[in-house]
C-alpha atoms as a PDB file:
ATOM      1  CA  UNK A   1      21.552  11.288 -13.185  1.00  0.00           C
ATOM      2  CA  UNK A   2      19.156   8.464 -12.691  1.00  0.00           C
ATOM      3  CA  UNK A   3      19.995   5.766 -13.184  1.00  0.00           C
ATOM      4  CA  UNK A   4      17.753   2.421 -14.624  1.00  0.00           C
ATOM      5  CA  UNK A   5      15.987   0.214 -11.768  1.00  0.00           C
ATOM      6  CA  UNK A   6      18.169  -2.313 -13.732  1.00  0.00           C
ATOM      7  CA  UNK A   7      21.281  -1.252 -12.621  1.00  0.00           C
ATOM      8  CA  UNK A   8      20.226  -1.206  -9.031  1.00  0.00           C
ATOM      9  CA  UNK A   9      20.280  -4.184  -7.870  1.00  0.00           C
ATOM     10  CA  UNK A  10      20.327  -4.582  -3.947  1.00  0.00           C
ATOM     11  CA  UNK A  11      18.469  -4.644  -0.826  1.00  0.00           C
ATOM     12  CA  UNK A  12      15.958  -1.998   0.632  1.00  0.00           C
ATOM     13  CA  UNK A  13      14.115  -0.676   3.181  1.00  0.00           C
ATOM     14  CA  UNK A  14      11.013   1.583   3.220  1.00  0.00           C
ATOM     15  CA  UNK A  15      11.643   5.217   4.673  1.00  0.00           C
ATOM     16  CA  UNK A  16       8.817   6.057   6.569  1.00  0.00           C
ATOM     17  CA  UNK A  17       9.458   9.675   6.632  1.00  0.00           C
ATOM     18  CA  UNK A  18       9.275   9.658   3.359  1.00  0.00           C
ATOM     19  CA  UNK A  19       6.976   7.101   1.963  1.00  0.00           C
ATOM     20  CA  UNK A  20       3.148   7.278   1.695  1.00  0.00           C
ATOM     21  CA  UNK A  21       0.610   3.936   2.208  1.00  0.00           C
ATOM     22  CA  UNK A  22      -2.840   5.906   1.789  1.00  0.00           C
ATOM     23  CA  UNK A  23      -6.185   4.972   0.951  1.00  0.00           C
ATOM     24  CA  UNK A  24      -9.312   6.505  -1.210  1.00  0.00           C
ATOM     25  CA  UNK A  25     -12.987   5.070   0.071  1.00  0.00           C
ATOM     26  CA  UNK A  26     -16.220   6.094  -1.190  1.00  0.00           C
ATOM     27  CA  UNK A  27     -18.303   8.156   1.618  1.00  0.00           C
ATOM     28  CA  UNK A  28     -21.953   8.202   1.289  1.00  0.00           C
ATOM     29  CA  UNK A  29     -22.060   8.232  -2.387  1.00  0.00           C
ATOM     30  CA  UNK A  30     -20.973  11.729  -2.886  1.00  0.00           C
ATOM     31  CA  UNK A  31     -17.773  12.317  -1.878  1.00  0.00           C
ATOM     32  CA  UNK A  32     -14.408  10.955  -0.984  1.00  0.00           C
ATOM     33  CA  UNK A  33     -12.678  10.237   2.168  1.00  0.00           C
ATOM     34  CA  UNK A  34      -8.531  10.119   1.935  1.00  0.00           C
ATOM     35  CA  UNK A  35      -6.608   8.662   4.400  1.00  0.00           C
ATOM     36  CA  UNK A  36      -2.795   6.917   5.192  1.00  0.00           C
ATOM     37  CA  UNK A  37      -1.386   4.577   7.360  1.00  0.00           C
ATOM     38  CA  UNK A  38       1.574   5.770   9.669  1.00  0.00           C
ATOM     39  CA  UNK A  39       3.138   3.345  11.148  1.00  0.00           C
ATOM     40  CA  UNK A  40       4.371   0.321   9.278  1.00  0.00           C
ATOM     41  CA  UNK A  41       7.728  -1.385   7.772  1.00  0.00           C
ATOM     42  CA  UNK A  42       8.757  -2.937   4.507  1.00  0.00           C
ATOM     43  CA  UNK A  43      12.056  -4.524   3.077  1.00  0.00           C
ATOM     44  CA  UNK A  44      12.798  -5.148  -0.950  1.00  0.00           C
ATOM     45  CA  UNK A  45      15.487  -7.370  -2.919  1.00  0.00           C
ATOM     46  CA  UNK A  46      15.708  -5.425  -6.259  1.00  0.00           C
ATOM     47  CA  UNK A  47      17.638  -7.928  -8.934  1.00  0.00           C
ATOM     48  CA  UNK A  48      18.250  -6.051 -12.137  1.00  0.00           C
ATOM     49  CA  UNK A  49      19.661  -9.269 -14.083  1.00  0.00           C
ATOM     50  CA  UNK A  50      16.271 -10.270 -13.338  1.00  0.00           C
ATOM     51  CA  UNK A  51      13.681  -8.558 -12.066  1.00  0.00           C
ATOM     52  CA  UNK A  52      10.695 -11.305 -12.070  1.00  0.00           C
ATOM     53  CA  UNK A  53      13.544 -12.381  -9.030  1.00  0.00           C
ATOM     54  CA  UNK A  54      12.347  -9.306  -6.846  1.00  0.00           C
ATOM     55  CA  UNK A  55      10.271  -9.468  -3.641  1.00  0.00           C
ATOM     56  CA  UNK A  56       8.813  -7.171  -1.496  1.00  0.00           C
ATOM     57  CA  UNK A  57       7.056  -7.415   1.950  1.00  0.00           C
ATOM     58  CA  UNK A  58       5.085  -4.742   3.892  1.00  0.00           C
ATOM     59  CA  UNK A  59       3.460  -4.534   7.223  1.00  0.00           C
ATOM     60  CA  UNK A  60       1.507  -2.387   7.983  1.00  0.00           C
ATOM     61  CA  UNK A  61      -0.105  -1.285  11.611  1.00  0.00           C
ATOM     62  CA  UNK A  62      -3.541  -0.911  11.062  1.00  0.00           C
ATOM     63  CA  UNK A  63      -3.775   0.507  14.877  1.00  0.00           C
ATOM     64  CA  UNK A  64      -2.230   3.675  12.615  1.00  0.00           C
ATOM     65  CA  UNK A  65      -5.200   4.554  10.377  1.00  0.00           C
ATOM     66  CA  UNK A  66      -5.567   8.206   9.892  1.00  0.00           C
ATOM     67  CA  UNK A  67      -8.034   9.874   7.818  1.00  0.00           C
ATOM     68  CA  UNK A  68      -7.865  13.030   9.954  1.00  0.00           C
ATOM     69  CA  UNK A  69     -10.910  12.884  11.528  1.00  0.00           C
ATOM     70  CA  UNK A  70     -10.238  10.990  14.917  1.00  0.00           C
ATOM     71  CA  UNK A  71     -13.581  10.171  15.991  1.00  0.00           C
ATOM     72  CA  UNK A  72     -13.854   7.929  12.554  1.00  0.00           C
ATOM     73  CA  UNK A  73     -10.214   6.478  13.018  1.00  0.00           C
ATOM     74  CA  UNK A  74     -11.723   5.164  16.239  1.00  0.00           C
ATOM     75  CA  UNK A  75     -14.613   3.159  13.928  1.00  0.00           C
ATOM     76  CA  UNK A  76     -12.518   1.843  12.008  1.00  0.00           C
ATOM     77  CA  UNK A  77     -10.290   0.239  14.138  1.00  0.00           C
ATOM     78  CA  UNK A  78     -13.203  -1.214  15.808  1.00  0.00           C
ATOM     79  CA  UNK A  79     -14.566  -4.907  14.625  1.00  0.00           C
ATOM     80  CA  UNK A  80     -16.986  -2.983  12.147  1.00  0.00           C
ATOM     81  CA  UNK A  81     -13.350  -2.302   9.862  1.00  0.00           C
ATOM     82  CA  UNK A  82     -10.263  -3.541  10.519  1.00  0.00           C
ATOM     83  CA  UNK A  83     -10.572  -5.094  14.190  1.00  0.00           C
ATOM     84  CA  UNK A  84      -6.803  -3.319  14.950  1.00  0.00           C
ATOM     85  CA  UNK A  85      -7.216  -5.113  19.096  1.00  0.00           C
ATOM     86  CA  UNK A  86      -7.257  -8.790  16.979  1.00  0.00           C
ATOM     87  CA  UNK A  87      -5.387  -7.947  13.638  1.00  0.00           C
ATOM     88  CA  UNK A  88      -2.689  -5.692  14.698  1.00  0.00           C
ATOM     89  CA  UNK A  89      -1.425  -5.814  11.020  1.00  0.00           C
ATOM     90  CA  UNK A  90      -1.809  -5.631   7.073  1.00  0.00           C
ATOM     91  CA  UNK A  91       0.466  -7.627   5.218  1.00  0.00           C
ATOM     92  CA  UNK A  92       1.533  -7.906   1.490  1.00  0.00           C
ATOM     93  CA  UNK A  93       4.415 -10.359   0.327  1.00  0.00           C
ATOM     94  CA  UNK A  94       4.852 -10.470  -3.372  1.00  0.00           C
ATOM     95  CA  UNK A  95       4.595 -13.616  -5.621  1.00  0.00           C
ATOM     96  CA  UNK A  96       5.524 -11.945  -9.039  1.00  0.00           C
ATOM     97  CA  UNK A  97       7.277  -9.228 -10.380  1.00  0.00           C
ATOM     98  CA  UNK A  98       6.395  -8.682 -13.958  1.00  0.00           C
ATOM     99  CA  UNK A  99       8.418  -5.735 -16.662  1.00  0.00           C
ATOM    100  CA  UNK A 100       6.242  -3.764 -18.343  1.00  0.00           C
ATOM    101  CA  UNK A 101       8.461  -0.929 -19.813  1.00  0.00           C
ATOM    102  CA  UNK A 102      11.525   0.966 -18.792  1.00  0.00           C
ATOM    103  CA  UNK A 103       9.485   2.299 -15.510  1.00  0.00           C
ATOM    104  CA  UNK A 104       6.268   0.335 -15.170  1.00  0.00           C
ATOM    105  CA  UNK A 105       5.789  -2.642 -13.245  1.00  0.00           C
ATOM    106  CA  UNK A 106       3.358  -5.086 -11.732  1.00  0.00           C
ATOM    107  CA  UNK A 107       3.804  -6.370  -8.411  1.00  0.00           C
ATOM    108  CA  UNK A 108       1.593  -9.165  -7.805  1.00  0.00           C
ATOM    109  CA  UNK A 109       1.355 -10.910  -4.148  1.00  0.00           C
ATOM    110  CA  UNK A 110      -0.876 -11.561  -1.272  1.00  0.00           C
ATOM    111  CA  UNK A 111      -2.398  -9.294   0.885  1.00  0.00           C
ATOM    112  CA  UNK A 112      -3.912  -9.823   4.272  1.00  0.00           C
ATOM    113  CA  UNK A 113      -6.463  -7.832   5.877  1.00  0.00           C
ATOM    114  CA  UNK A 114      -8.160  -9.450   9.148  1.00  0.00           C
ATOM    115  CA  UNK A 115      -6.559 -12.773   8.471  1.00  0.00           C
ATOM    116  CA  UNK A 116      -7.806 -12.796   4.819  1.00  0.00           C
ATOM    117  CA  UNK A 117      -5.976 -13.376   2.010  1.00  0.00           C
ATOM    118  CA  UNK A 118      -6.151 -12.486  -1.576  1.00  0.00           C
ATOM    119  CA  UNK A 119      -3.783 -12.074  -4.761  1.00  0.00           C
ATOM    120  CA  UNK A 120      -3.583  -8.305  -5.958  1.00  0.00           C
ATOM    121  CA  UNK A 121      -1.737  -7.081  -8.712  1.00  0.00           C
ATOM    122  CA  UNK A 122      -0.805  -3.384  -8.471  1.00  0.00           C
ATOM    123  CA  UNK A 123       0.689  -1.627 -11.112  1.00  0.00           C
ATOM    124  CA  UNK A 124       3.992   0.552  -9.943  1.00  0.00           C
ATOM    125  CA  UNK A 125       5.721   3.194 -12.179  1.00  0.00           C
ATOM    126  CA  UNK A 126       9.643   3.809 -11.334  1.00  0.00           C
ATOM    127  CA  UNK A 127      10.044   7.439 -10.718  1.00  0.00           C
ATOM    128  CA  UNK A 128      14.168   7.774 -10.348  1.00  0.00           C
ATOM    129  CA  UNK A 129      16.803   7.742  -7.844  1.00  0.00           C
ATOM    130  CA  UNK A 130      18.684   9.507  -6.174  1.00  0.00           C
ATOM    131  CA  UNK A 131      21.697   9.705  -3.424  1.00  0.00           C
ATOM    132  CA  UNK A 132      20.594  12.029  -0.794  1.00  0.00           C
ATOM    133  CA  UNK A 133      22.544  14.462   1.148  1.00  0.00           C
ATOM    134  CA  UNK A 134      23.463  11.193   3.514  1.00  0.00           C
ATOM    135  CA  UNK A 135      25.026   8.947   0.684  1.00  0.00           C
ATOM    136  CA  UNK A 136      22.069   7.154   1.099  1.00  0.00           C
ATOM    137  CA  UNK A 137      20.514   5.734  -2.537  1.00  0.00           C
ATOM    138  CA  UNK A 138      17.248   5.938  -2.902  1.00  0.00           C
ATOM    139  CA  UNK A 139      14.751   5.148  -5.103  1.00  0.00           C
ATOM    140  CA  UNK A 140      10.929   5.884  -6.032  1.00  0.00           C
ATOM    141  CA  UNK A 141       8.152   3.991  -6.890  1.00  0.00           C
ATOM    142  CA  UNK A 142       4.814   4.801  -7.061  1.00  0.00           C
ATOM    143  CA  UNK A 143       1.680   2.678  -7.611  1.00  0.00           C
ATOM    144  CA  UNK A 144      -1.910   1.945  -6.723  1.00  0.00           C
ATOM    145  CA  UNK A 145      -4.626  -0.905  -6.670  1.00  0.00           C
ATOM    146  CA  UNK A 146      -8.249  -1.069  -6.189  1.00  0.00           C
ATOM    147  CA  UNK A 147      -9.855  -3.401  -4.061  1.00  0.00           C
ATOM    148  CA  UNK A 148     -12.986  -4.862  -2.875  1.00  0.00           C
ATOM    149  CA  UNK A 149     -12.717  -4.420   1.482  1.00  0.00           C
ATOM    150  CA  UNK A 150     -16.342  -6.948   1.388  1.00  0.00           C
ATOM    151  CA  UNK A 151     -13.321  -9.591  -0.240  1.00  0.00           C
ATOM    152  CA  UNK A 152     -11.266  -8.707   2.939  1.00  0.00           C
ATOM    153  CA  UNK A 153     -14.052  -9.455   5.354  1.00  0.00           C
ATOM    154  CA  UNK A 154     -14.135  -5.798   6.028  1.00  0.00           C
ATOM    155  CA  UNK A 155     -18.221  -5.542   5.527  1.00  0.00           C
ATOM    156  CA  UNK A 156     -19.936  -2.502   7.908  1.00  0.00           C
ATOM    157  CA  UNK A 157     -21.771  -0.345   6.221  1.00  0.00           C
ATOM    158  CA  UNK A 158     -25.367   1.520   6.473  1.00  0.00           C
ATOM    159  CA  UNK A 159     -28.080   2.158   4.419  1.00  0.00           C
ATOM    160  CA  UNK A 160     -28.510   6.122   3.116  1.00  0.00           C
ATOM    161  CA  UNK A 161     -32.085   7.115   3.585  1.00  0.00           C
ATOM    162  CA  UNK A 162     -32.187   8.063  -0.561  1.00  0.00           C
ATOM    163  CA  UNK A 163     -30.700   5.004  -1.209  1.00  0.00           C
ATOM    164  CA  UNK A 164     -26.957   3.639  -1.624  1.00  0.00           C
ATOM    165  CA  UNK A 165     -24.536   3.134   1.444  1.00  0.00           C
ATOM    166  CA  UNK A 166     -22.734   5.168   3.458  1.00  0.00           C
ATOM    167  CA  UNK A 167     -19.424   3.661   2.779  1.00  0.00           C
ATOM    168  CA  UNK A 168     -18.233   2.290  -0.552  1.00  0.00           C
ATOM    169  CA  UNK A 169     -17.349  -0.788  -1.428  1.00  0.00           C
ATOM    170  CA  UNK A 170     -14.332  -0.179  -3.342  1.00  0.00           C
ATOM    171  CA  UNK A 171     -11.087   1.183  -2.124  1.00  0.00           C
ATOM    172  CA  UNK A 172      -7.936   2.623  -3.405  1.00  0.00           C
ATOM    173  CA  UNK A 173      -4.769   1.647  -2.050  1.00  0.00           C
ATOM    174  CA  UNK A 174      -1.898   4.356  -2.794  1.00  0.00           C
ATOM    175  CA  UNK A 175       1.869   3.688  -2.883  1.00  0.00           C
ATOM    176  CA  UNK A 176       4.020   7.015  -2.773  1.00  0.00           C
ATOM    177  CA  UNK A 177       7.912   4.604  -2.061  1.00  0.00           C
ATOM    178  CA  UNK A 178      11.219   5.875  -1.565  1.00  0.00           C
ATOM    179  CA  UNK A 179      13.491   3.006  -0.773  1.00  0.00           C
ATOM    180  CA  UNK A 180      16.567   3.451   0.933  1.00  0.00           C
ATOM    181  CA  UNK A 181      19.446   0.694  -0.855  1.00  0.00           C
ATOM    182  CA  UNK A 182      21.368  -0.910   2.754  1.00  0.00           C
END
């Protein structure tokens, strides 16, 4: 039985094996190009008296970029895109935690990319819990944000020969969570 994020108050850590930090960019104006991050960490306080009281913070390694395609991983962990050799990570350490309903939440806090920093707000919907064949409780979250990489310093691009850019401007983070309670 699941039970309320309320009731489950505690402290958390990301499962890797079983979490998700992908992206969604625009590629050459037609089509879209998916990819995830695989290596990074994250830790959560969960207070269900309260829940404006709960933090998060995720780092992410952006040496781990993978949209499948290695010869484009290599780009863009080059200067052109994230610069991996000088800004080994992404960051994001909330500020706010605001109750929307029963499951939905917005998680506003700062995230750095290439030693820039800007608010985001992204919107998270609580999808259950469970205890696992372990005794380990876990719970899900998922959640997404759009962002502008040019407002990240993340700027490379070239011009299509019919017009528009090869690479878009906006990008879709994706958050697929389950939390393991310590």
């Amino acid at each position: 039985m699941t039970m309320p994020l309320s009731e489950l108050t505690g402290d958390y850590v990301l499962d890797p094996a079983h979490t998700r930090i992908g992206f969604v960019a625009r590629h050459a104006m037609v089509t879209k190009v998916r990819g995830a991050f695989h290596q990074f960490e994250g830790t959560a306080h969960l207070d269900g008296a309260d829940p404006a009281k709960s933090t998060a913070q995720v780092v992410i390694k952006t040496e781990s970029i993978d949209t499948g395609v290695e010869q484009r991983d290599q780009h863009l962990r080059t200067n052109d895109f994230l610069d991996a050799p000088n800004f080994p990570d992404i960051t994001f350490r909330t500020t706010s935690v605001e109750v929307k309903s029963d499951t939905d939440y917005r998680v506003t806090g700062d995230l750095t990319v290439k030693d820039v920093t800007r608010p985001v707000s992204i919107d998270f919907e609580y999808t259950g819990n469970a205890v696992d064949p372990y005794g380990n409780l876990r719970v899900g979250l998922e959640g997404a944000v759009t962002i502008s990489r040019k407002e990240f310093g993340v700027t490379w691009n070239a011009a299509l020969e019919g017009g528009g850019v090869l690479v878009g401007d906006k990008i879709v983070l994706e958050f697929d969570i389950s939390a393991i309670k310590q």
